[in-house]
N, C-alpha and C. Protein backbone atom coordinates (compact mmCIF):
# COMPACT_ATOMS: atom_id res chain seq x y z
N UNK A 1 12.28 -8.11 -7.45
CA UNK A 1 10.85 -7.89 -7.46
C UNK A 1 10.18 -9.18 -7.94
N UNK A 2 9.26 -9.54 -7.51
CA UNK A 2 8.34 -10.62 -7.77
C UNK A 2 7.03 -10.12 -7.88
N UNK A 3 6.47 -10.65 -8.92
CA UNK A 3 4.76 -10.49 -9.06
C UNK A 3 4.24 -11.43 -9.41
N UNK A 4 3.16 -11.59 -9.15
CA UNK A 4 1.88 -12.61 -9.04
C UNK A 4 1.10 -12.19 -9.20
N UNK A 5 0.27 -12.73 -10.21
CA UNK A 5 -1.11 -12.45 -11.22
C UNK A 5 -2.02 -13.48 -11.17
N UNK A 6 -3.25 -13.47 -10.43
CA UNK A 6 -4.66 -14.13 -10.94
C UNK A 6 -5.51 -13.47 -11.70
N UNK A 7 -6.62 -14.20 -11.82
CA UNK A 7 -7.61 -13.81 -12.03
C UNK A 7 -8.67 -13.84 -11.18
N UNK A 8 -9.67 -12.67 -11.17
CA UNK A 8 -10.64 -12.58 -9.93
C UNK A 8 -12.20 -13.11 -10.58
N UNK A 9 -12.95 -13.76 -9.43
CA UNK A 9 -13.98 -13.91 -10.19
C UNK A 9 -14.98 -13.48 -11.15
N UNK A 10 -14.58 -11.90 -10.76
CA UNK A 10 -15.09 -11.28 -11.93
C UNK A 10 -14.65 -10.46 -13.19
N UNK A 11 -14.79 -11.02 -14.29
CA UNK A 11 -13.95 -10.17 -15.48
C UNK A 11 -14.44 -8.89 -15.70
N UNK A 12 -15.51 -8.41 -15.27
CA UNK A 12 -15.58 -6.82 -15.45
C UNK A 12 -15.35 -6.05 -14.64
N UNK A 13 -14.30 -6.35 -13.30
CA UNK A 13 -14.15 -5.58 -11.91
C UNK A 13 -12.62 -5.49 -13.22
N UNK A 14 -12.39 -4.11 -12.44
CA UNK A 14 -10.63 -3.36 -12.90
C UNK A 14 -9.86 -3.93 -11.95
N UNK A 15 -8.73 -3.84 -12.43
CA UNK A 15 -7.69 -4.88 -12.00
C UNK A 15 -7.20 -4.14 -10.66
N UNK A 16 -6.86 -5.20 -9.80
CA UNK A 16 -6.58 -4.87 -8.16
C UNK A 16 -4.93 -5.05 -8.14
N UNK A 17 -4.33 -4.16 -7.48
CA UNK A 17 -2.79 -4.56 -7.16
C UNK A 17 -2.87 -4.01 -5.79
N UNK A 18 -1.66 -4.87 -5.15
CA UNK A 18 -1.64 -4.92 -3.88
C UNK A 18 0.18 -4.85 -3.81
N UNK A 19 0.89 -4.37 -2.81
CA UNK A 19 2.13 -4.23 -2.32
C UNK A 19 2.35 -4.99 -1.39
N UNK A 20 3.63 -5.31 -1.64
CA UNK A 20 4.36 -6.57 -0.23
C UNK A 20 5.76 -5.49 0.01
N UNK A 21 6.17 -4.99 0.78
CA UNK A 21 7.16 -4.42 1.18
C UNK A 21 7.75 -4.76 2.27
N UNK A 22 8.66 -5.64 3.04
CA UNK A 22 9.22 -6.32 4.40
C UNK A 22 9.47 -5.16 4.78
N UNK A 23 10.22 -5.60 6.32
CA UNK A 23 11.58 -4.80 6.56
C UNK A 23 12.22 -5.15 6.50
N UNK A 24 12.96 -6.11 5.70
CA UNK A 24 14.21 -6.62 5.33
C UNK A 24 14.58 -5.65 4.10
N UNK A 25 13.71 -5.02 3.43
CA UNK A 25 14.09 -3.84 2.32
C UNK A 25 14.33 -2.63 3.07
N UNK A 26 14.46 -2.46 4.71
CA UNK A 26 14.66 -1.23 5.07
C UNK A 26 13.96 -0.86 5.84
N UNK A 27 13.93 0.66 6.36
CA UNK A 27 13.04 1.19 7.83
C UNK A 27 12.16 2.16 7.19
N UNK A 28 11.26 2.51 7.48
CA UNK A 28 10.46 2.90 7.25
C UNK A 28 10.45 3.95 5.78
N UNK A 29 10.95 4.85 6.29
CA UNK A 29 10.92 6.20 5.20
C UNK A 29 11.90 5.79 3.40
N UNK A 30 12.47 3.90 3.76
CA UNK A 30 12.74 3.41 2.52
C UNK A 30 11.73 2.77 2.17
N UNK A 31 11.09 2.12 2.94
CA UNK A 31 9.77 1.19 2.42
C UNK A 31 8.93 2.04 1.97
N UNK A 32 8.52 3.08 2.28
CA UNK A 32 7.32 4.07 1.75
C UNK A 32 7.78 4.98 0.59
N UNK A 33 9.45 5.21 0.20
CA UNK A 33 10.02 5.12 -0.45
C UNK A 33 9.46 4.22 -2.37
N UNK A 34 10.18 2.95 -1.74
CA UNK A 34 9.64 2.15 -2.53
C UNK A 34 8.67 1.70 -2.84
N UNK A 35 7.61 1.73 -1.89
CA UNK A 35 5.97 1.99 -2.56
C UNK A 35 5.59 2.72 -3.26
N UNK A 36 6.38 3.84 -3.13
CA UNK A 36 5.59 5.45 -4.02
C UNK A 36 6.22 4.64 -5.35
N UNK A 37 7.33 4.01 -5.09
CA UNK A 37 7.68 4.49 -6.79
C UNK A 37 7.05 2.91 -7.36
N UNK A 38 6.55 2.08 -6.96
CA UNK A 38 6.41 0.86 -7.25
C UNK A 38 4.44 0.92 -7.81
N UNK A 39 3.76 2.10 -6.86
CA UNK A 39 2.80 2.49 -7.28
C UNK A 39 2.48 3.31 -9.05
N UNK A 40 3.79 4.31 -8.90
CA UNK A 40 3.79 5.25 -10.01
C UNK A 40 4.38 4.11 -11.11
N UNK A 41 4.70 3.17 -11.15
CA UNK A 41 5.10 2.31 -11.92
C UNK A 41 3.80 1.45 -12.35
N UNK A 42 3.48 1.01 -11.55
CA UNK A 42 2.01 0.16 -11.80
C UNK A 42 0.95 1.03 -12.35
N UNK A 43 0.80 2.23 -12.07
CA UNK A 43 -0.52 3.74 -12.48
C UNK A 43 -0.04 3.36 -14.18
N UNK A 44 0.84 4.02 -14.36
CA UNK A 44 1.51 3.48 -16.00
C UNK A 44 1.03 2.67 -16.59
N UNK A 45 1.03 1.33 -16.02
CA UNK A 45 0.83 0.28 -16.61
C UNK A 45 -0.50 -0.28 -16.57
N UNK A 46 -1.56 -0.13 -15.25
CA UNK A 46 -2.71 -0.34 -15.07
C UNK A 46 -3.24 -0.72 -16.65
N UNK A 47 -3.65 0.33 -17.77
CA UNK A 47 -4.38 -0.28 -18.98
C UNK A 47 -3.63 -1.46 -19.61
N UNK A 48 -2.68 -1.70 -19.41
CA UNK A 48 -2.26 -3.82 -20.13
C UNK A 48 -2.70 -4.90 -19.08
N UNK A 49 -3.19 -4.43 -18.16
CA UNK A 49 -3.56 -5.47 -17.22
C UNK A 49 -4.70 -5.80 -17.46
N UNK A 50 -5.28 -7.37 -17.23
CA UNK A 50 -6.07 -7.70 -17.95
C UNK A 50 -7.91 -7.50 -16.74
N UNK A 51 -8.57 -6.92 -17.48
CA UNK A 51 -10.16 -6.73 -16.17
C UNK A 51 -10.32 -8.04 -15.49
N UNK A 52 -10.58 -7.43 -14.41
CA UNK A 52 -10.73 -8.85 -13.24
C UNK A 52 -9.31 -9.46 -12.64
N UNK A 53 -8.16 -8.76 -13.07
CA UNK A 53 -7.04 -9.49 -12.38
C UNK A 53 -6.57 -8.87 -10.99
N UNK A 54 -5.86 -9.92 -10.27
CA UNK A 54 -5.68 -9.63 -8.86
C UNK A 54 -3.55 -9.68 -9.18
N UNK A 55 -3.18 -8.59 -9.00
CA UNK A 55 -2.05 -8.43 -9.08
C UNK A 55 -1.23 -8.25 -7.81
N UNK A 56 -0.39 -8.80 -7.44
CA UNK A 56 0.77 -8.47 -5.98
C UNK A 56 1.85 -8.52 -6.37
N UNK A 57 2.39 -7.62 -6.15
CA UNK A 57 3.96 -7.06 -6.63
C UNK A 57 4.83 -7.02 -5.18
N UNK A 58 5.77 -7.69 -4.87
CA UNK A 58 6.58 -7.95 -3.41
C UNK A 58 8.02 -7.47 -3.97
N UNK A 59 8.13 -6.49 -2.82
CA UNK A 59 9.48 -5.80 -3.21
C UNK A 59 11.08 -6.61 -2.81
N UNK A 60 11.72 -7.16 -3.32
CA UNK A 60 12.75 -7.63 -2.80
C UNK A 60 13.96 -6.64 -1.86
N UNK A 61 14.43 -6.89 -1.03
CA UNK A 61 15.38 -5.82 -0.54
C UNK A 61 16.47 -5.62 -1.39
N UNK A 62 17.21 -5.69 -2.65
CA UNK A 62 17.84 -4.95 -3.26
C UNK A 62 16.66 -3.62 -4.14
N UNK A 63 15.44 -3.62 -4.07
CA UNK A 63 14.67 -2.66 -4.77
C UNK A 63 14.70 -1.10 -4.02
N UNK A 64 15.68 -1.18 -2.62
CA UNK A 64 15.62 -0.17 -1.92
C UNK A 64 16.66 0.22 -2.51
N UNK A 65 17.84 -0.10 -3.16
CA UNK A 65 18.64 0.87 -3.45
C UNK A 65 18.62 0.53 -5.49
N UNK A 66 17.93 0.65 -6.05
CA UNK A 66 17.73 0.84 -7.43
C UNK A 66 16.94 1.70 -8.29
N UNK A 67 17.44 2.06 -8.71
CA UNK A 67 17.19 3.47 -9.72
C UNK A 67 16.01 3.09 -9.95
N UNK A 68 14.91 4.15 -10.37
CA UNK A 68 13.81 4.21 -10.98
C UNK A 68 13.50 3.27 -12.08
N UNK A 69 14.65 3.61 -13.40
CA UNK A 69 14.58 2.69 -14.82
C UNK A 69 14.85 1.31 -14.55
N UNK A 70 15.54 1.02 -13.52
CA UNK A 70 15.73 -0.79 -12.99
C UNK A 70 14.84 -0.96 -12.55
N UNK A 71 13.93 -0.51 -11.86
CA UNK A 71 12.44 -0.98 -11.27
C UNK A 71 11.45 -0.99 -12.16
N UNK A 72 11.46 -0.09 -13.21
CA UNK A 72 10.86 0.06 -14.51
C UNK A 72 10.54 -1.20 -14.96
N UNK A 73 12.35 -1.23 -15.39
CA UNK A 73 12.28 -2.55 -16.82
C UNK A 73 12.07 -4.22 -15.78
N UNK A 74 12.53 -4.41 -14.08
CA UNK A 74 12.38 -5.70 -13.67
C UNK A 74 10.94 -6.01 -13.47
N UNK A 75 9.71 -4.66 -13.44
CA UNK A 75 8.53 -4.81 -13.42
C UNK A 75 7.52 -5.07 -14.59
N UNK A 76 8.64 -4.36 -15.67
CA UNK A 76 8.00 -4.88 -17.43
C UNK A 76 8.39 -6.56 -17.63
N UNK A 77 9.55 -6.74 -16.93
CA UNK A 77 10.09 -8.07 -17.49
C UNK A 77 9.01 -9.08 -16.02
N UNK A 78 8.76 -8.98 -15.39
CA UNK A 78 7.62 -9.52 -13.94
C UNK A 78 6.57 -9.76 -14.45
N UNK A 79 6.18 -8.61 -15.24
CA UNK A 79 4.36 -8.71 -15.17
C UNK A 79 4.17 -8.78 -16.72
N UNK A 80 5.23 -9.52 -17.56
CA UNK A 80 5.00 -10.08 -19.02
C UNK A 80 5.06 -11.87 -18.48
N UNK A 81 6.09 -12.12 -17.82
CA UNK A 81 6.09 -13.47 -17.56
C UNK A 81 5.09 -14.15 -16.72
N UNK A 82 4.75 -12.97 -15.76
CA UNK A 82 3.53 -13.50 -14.84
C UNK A 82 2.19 -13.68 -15.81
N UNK A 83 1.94 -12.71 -16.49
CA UNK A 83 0.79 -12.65 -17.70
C UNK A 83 0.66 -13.85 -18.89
N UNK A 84 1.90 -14.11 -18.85
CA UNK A 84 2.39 -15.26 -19.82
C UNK A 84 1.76 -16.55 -19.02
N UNK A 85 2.65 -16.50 -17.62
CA UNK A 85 1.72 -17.83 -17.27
C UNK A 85 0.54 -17.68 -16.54
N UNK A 86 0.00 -16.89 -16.64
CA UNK A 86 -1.19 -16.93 -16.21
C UNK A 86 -2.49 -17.52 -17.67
N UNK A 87 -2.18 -16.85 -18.80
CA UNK A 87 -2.73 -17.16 -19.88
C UNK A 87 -2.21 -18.94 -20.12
N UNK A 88 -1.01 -18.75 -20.22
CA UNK A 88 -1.13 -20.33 -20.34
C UNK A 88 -1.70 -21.04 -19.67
N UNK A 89 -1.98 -20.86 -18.00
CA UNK A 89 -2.80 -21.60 -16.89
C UNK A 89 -3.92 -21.86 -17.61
N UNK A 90 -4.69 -20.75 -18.09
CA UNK A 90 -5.91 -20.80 -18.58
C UNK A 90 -6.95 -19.98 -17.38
N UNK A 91 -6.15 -19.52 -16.49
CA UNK A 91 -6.79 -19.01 -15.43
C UNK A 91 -7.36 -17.73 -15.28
């Protein structure tokens, strides 16, 4: 999983996330699969995200066959480091 974090021009708009899912992660009824749960993962987390950020989360094709709690913790460990450098950017 990979994520990528800006910031949007405006700091009082709520934070936007967006999905990247190929078909290299699979045919259909896995990709929509892995959206549902990549959504219910992000709903969770929505209040640490910072107002005004533009978030994209791209599913790698091993995310089609990984348990719930591995998508969990590679999306806690994604969107601390992305947040990290985004604050350091200054952006």
């Amino acid at each position: 999983m990979v994520v990528h974090v800006a910031a949007s021009g405006c700091a009082e708009d709520a934070p936007s996330v967006g999905f990247v899912v190929s078909k290299a992660v699979g045919n259909a009824v896995v990709r929509n699969k892995v959206k549902r749960r990549m959504r219910a993962l992000v709903a969770e987390r929505l209040d640490t995200l910072p107002q005004g950020s533009l978030v994209v989360v791209r599913a790698l094709p091993a995310s089609a066959d990984a348990e719930y709690a591995r998508l969990s913790g590679d999306l806690d460990s994604c969107l601390s480091r992305s947040l990290s450098r985004q604050q350091r950017s200054g952006s």
